[in-house]
PDB file of N, CA and C in Angstrom:
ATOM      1  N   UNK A   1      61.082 -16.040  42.410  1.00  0.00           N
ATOM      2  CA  UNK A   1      60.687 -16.782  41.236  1.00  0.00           C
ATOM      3  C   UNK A   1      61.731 -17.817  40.853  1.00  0.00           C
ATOM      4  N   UNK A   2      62.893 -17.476  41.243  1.00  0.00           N
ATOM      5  CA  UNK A   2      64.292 -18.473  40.481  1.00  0.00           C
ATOM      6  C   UNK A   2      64.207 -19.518  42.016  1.00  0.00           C
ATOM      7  N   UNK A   3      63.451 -19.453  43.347  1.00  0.00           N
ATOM      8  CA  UNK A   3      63.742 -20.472  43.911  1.00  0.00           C
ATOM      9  C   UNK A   3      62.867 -21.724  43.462  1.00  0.00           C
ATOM     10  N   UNK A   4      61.859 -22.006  43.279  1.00  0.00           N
ATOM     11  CA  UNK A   4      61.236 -23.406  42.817  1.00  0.00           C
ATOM     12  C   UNK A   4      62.211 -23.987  41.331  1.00  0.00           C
ATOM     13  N   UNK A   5      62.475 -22.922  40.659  1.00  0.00           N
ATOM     14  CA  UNK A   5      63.231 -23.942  39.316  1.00  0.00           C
ATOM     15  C   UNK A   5      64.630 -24.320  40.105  1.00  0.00           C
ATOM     16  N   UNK A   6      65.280 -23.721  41.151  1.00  0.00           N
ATOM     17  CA  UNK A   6      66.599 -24.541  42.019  1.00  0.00           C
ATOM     18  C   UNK A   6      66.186 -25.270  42.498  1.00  0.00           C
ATOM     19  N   UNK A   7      65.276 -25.141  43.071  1.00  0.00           N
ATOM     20  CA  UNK A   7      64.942 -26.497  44.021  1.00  0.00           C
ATOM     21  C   UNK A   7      64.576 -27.848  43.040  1.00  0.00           C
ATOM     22  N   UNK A   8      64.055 -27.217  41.841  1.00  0.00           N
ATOM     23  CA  UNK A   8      63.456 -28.866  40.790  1.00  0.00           C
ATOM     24  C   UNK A   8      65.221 -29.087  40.444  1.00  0.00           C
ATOM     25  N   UNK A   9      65.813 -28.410  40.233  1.00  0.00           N
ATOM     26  CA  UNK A   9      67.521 -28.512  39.528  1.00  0.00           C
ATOM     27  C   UNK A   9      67.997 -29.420  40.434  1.00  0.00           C
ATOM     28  N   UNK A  10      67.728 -28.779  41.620  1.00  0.00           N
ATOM     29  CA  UNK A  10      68.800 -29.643  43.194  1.00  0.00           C
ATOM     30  C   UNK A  10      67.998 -31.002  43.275  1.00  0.00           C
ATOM     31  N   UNK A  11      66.389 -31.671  42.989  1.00  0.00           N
ATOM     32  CA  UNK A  11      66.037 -32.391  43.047  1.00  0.00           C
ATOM     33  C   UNK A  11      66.582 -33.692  42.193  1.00  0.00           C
ATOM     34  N   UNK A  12      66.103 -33.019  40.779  1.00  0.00           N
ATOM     35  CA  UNK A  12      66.723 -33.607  39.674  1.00  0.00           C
ATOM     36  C   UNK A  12      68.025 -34.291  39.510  1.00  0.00           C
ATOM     37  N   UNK A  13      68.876 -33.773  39.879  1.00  0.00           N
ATOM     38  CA  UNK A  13      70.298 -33.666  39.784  1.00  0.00           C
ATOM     39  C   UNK A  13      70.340 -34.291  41.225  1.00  0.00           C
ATOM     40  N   UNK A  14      70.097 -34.229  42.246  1.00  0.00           N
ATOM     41  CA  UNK A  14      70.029 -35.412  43.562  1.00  0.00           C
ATOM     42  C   UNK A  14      69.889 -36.620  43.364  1.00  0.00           C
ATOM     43  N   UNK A  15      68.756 -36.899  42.443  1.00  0.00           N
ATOM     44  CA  UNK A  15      67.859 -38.192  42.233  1.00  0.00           C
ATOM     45  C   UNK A  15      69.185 -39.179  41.329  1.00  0.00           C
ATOM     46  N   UNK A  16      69.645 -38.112  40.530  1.00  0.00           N
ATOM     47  CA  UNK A  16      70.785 -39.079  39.172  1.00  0.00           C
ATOM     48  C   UNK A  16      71.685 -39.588  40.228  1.00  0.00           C
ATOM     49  N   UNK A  17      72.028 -38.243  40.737  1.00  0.00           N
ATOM     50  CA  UNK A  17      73.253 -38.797  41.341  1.00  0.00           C
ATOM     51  C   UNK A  17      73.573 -39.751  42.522  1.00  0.00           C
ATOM     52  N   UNK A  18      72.156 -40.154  43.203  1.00  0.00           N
ATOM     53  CA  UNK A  18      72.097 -41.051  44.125  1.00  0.00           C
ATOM     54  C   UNK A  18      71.629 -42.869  43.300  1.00  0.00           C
ATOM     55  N   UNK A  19      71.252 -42.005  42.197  1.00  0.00           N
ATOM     56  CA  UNK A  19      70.669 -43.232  41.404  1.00  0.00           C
ATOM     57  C   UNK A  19      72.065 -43.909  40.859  1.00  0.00           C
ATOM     58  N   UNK A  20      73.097 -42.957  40.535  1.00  0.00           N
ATOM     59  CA  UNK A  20      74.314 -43.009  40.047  1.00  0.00           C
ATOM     60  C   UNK A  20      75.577 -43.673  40.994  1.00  0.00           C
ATOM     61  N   UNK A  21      75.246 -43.819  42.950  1.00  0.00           N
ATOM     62  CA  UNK A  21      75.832 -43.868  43.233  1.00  0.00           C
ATOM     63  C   UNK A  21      75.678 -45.801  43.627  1.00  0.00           C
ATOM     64  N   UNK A  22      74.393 -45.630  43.816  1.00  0.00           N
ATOM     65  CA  UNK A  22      73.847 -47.256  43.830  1.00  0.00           C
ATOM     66  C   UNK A  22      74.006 -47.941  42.975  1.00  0.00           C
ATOM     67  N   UNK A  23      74.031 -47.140  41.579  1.00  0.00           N
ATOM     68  CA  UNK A  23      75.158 -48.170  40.407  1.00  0.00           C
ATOM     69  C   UNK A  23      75.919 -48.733  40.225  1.00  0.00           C
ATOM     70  N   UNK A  24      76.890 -47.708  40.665  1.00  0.00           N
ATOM     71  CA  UNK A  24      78.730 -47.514  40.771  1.00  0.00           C
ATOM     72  C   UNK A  24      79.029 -49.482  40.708  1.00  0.00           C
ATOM     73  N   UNK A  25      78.871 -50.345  41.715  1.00  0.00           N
ATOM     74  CA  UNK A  25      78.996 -51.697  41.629  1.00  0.00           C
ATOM     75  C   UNK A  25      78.601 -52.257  40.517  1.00  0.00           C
ATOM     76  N   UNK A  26      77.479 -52.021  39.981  1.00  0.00           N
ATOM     77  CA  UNK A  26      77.277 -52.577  39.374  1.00  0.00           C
ATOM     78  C   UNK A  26      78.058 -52.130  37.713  1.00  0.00           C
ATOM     79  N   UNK A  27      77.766 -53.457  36.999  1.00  0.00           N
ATOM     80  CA  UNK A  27      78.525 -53.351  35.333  1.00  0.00           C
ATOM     81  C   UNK A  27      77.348 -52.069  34.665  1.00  0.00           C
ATOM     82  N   UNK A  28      77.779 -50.848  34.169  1.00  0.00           N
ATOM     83  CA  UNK A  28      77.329 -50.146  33.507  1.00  0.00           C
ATOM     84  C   UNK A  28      77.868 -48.560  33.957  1.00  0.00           C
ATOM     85  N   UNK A  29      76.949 -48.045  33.500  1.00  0.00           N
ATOM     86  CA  UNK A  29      77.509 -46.608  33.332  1.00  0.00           C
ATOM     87  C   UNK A  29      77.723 -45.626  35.038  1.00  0.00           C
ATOM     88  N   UNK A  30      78.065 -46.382  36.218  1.00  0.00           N
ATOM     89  CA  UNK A  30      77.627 -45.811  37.636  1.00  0.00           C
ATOM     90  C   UNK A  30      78.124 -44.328  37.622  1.00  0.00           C
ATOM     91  N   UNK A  31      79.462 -44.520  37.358  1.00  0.00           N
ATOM     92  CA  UNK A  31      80.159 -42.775  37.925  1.00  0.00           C
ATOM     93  C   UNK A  31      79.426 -42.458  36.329  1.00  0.00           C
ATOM     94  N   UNK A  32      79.620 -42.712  35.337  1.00  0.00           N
ATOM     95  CA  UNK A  32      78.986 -41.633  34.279  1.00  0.00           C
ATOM     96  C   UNK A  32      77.480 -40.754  34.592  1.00  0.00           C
ATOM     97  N   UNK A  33      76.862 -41.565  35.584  1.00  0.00           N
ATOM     98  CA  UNK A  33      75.724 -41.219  35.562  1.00  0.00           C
ATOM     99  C   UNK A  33      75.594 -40.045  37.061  1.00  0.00           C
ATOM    100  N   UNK A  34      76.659 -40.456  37.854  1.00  0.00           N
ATOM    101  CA  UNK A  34      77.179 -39.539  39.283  1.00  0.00           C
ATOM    102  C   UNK A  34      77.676 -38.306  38.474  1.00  0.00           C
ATOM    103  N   UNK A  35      78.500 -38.692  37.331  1.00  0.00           N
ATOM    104  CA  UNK A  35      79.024 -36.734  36.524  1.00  0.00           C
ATOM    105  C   UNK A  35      77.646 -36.024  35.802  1.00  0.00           C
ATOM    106  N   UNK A  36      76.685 -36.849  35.176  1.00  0.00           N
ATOM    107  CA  UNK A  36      75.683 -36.523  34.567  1.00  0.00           C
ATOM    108  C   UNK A  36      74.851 -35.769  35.640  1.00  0.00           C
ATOM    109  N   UNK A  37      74.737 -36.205  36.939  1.00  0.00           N
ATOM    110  CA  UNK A  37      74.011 -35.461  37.736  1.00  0.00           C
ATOM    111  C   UNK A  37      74.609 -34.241  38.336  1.00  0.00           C
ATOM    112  N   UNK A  38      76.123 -34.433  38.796  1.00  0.00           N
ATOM    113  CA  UNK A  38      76.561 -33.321  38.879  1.00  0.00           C
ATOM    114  C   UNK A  38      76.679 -32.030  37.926  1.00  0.00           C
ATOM    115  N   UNK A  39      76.622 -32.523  37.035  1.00  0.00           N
ATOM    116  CA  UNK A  39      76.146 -31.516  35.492  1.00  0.00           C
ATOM    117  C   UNK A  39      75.065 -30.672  35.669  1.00  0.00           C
ATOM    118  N   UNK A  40      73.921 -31.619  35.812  1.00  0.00           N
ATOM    119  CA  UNK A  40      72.640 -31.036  36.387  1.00  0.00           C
ATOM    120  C   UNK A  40      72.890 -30.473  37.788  1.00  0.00           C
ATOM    121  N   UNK A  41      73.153 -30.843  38.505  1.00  0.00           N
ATOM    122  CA  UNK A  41      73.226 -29.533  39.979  1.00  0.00           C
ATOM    123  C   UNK A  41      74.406 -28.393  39.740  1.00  0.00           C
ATOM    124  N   UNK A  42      75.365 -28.684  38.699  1.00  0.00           N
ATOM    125  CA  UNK A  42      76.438 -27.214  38.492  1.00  0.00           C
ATOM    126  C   UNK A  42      75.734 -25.786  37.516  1.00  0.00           C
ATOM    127  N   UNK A  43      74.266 -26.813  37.254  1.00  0.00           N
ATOM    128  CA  UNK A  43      74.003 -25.437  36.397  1.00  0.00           C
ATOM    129  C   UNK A  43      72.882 -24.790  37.330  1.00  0.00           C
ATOM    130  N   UNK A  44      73.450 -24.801  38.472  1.00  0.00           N
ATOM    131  CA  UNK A  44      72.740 -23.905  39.653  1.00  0.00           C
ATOM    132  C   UNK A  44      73.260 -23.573  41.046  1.00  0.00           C
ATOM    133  N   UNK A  45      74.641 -24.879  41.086  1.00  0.00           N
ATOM    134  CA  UNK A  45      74.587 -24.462  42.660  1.00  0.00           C
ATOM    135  C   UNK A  45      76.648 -24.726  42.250  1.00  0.00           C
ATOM    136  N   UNK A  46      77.131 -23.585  43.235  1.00  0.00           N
ATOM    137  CA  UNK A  46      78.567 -23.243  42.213  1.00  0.00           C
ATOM    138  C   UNK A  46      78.997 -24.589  43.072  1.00  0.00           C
ATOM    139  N   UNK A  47      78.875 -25.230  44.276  1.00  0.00           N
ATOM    140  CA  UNK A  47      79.542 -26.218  45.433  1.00  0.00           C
ATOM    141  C   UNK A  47      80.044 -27.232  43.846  1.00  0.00           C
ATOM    142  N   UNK A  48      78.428 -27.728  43.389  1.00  0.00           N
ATOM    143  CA  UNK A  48      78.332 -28.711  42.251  1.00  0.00           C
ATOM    144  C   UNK A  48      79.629 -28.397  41.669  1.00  0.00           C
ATOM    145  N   UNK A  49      79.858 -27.504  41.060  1.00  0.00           N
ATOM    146  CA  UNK A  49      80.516 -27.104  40.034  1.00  0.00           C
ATOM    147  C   UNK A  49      82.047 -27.334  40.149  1.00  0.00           C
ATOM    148  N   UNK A  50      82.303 -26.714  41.661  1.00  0.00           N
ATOM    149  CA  UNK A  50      83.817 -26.818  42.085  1.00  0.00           C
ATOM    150  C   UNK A  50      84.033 -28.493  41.808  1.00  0.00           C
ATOM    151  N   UNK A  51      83.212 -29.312  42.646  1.00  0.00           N
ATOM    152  CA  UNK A  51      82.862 -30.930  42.697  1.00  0.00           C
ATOM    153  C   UNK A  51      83.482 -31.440  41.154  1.00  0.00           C
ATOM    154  N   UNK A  52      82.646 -30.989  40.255  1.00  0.00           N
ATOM    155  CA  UNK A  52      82.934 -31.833  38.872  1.00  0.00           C
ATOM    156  C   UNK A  52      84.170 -31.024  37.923  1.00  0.00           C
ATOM    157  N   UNK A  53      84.468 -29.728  38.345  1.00  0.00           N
ATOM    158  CA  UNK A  53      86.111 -29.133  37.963  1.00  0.00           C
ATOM    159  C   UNK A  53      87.042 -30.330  39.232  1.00  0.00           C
ATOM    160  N   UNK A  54      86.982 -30.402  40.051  1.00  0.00           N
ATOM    161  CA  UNK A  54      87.659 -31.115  40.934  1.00  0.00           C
ATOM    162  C   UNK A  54      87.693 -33.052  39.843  1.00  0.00           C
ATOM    163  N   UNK A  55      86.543 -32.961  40.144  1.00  0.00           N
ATOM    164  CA  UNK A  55      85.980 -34.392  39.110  1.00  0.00           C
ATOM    165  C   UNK A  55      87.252 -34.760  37.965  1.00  0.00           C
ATOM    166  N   UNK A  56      86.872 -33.480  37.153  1.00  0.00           N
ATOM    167  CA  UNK A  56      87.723 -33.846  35.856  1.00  0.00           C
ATOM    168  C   UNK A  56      88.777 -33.922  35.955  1.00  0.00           C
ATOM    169  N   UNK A  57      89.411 -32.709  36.689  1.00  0.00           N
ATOM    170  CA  UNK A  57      91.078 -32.690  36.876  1.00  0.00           C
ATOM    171  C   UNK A  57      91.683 -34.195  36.968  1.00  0.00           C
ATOM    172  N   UNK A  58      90.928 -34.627  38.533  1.00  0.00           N
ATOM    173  CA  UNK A  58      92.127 -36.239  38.903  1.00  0.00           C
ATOM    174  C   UNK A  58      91.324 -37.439  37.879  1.00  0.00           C
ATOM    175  N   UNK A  59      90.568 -37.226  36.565  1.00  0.00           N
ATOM    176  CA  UNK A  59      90.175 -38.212  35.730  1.00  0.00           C
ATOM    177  C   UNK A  59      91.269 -37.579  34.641  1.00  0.00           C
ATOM    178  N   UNK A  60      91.639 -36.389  34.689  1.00  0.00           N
ATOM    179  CA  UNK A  60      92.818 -36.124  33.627  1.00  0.00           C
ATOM    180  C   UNK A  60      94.185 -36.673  33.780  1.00  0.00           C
ATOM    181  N   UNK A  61      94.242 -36.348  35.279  1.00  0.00           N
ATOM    182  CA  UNK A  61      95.588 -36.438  35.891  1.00  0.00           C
ATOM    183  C   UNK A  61      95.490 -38.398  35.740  1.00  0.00           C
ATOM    184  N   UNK A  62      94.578 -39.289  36.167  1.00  0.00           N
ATOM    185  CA  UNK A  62      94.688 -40.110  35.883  1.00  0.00           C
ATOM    186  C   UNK A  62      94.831 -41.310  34.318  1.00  0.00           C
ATOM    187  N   UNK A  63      94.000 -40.144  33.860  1.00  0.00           N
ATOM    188  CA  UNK A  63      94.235 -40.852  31.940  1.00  0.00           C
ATOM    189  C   UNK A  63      95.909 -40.267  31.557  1.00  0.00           C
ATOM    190  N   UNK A  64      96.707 -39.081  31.998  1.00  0.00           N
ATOM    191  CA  UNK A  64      97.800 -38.930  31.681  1.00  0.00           C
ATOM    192  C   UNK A  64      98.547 -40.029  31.971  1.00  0.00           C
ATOM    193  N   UNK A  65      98.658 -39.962  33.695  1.00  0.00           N
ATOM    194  CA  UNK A  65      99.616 -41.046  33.800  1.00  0.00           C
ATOM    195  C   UNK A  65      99.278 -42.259  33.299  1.00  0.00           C
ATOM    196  N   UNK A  66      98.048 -42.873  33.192  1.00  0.00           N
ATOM    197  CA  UNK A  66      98.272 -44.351  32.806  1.00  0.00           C
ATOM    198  C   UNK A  66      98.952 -44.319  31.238  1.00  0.00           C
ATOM    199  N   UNK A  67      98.741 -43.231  30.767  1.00  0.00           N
ATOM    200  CA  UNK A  67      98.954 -42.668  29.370  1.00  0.00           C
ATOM    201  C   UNK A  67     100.274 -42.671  29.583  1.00  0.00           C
ATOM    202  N   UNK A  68     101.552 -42.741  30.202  1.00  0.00           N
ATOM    203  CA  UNK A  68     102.731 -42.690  30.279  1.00  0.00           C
ATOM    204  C   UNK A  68     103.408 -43.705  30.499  1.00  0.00           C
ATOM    205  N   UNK A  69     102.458 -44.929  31.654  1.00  0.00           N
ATOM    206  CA  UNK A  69     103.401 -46.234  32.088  1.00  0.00           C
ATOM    207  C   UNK A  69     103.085 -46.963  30.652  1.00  0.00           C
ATOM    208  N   UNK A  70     103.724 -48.235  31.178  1.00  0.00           N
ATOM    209  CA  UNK A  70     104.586 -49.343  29.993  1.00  0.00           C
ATOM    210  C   UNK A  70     102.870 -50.110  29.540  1.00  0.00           C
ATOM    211  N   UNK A  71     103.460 -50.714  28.535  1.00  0.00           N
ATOM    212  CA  UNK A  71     102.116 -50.985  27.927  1.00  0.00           C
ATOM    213  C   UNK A  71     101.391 -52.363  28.925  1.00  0.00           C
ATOM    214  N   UNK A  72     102.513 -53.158  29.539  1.00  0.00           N
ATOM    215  CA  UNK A  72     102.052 -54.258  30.871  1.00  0.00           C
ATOM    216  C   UNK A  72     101.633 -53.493  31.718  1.00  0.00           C
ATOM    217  N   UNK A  73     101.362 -52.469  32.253  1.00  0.00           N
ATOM    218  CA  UNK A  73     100.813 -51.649  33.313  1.00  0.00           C
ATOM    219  C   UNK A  73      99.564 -51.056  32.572  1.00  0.00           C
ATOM    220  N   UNK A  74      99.440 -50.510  31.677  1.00  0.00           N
ATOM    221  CA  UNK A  74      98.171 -50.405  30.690  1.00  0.00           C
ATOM    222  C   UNK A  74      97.278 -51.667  31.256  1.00  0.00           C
ATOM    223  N   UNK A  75      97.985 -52.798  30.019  1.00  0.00           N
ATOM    224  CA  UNK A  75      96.904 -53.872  30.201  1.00  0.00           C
ATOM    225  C   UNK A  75      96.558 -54.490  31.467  1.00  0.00           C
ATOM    226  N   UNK A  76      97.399 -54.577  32.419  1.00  0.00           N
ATOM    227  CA  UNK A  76      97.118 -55.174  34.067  1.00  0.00           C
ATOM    228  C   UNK A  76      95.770 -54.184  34.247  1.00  0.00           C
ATOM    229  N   UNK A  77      96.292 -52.839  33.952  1.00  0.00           N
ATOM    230  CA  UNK A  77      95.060 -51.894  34.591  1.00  0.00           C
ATOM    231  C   UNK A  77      93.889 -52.512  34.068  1.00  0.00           C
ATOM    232  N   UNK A  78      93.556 -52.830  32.657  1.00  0.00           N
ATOM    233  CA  UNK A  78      93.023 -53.272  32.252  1.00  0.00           C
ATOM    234  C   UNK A  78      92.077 -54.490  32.561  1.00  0.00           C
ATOM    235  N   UNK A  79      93.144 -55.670  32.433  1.00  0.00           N
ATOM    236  CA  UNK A  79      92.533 -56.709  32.825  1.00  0.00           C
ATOM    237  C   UNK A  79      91.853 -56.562  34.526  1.00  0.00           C
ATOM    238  N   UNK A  80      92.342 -55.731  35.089  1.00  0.00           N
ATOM    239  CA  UNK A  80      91.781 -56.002  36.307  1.00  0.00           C
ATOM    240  C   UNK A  80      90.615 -55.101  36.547  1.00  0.00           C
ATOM    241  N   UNK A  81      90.394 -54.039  35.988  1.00  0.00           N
ATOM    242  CA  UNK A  81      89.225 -53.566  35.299  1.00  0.00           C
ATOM    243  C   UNK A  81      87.933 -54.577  35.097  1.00  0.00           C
ATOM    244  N   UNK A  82      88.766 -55.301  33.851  1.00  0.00           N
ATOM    245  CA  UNK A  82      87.493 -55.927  33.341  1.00  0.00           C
ATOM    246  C   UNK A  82      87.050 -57.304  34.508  1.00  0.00           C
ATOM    247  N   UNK A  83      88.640 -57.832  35.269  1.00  0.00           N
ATOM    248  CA  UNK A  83      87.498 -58.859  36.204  1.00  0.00           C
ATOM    249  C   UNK A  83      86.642 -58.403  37.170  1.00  0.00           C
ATOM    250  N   UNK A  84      87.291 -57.251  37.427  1.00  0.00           N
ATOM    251  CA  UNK A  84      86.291 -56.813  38.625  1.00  0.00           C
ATOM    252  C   UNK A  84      85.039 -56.429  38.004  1.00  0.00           C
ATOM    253  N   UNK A  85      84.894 -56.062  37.458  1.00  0.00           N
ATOM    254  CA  UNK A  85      83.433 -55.989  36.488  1.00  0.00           C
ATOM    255  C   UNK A  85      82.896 -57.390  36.393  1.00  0.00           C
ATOM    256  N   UNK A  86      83.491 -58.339  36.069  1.00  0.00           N
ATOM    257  CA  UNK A  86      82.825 -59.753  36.043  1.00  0.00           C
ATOM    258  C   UNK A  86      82.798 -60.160  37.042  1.00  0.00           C
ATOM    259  N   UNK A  87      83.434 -59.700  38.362  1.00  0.00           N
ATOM    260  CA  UNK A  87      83.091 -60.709  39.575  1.00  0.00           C
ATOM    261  C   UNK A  87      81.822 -59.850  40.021  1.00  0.00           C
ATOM    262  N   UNK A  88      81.477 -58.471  40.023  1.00  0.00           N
ATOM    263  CA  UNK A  88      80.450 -57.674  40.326  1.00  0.00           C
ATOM    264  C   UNK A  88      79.169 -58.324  39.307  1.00  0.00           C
ATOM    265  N   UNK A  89      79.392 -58.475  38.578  1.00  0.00           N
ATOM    266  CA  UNK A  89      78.156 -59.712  37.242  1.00  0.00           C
ATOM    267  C   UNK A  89      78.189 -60.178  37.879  1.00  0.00           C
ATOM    268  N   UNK A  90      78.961 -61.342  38.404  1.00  0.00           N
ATOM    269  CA  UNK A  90      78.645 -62.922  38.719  1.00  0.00           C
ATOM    270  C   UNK A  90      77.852 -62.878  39.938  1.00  0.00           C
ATOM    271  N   UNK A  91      78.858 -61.884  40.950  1.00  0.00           N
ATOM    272  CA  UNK A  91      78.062 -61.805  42.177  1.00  0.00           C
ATOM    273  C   UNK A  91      76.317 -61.112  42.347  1.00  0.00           C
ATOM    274  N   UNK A  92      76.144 -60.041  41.290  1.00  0.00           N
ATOM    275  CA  UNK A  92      75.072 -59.502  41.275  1.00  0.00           C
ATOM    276  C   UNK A  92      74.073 -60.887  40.698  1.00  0.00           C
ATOM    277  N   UNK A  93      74.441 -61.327  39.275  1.00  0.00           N
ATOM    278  CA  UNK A  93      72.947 -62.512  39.301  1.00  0.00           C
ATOM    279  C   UNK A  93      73.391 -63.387  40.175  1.00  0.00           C
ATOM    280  N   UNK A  94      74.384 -63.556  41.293  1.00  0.00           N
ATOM    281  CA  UNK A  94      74.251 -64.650  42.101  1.00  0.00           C
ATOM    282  C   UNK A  94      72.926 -64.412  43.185  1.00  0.00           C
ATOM    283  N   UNK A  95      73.226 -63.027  43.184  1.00  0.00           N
ATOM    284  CA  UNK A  95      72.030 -62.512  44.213  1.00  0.00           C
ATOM    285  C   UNK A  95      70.736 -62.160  44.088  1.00  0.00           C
ATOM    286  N   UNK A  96      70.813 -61.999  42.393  1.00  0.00           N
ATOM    287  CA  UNK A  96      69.524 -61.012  42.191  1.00  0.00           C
ATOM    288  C   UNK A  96      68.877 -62.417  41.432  1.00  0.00           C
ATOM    289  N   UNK A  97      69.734 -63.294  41.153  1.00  0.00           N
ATOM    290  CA  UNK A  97      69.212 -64.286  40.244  1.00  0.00           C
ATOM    291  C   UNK A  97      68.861 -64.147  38.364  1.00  0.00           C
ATOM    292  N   UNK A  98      69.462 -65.135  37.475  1.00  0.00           N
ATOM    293  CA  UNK A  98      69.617 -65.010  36.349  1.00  0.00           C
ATOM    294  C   UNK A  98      68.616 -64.820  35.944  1.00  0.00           C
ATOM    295  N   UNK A  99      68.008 -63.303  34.951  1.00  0.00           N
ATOM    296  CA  UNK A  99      66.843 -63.290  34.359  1.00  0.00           C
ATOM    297  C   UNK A  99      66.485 -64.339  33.502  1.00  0.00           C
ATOM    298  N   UNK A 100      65.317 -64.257  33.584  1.00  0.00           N
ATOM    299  CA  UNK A 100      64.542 -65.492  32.582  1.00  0.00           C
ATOM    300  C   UNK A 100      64.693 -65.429  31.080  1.00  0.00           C
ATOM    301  N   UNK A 101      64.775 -64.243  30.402  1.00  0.00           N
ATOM    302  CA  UNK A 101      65.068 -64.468  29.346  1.00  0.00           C
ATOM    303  C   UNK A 101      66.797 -64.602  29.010  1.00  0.00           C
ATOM    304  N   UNK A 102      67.835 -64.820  29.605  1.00  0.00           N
ATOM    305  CA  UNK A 102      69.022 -65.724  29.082  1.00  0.00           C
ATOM    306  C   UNK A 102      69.119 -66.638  29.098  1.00  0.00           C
ATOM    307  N   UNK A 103      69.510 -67.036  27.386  1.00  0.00           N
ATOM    308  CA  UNK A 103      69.669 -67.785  26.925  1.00  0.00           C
ATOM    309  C   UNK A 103      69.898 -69.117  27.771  1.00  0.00           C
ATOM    310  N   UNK A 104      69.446 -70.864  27.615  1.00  0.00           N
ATOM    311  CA  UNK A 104      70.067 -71.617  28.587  1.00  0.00           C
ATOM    312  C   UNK A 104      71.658 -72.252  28.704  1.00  0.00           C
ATOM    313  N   UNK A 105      71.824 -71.536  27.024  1.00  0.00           N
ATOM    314  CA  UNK A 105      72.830 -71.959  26.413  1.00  0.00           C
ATOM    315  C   UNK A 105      73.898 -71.012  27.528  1.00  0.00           C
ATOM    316  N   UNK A 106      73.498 -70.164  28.060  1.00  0.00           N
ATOM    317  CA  UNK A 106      74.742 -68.923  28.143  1.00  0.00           C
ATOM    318  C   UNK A 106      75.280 -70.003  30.008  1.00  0.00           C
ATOM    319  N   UNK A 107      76.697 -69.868  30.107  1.00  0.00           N
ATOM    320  CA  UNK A 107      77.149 -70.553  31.185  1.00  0.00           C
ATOM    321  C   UNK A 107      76.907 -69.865  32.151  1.00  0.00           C
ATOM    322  N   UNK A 108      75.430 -69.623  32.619  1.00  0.00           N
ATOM    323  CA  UNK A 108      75.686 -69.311  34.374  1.00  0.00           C
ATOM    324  C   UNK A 108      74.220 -70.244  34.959  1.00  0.00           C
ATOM    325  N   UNK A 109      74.428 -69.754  36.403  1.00  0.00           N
ATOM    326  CA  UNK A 109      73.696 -70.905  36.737  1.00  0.00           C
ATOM    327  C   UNK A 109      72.720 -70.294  37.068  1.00  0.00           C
ATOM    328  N   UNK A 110      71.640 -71.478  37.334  1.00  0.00           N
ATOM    329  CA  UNK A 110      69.906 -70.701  37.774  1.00  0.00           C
ATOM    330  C   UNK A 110      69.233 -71.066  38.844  1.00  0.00           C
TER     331      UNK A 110
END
């Protein structure tokens, strides 16, 4: 009886996390949505589980240390954060092409 509700869990939780992984490039929520699925497959299968304890640790170990260097190593992290996020924009409507409803005012091209 408990195998069809694992198998909808392992489905479910497959679907985010592949949906989550084709994100990842793009500007928005990619790995949030790769932990959201692993969420959904740890509340059935323990592999999941080790995966997103593994997950959190080196997202801890990583918010510590940046949490320790100088505040120019902060913001570099930062700024380079945010261009790479804008060159992944620019390049994505370069490819996918600027939706129709932005603005003509807004600077990109069509």
């Amino acid at each position: 009886m408990d195998t069809p509700y694992r198998v909808l869990v392992g489905l479910v939780g497959a679907v985010v996390v592949a949906f989550g992984i084709v994100t990842i490039p793009l500007p928005g929520p990619g790995w949030l949505t790769v932990i959201a699925g692993l969420f959904v497959l740890a509340t059935e299968f323990a592999w999941a589980e080790r995966l997103l304890e593994y997950t959190r640790r080196r997202v801890a170990q990583w918010t510590e240390w940046l949490g320790r260097q100088a505040l120019w190593v902060r913001v570099g992290v930062a700024l380079l954060t945010a261009a790479f996020v804008y060159g992944v924009l620019v390049v994505t409507l370069h490819v996918t092409g600027v939706p129709g409803w932005v603005p003509g005012w807004v600077p990109l091209w069509h």
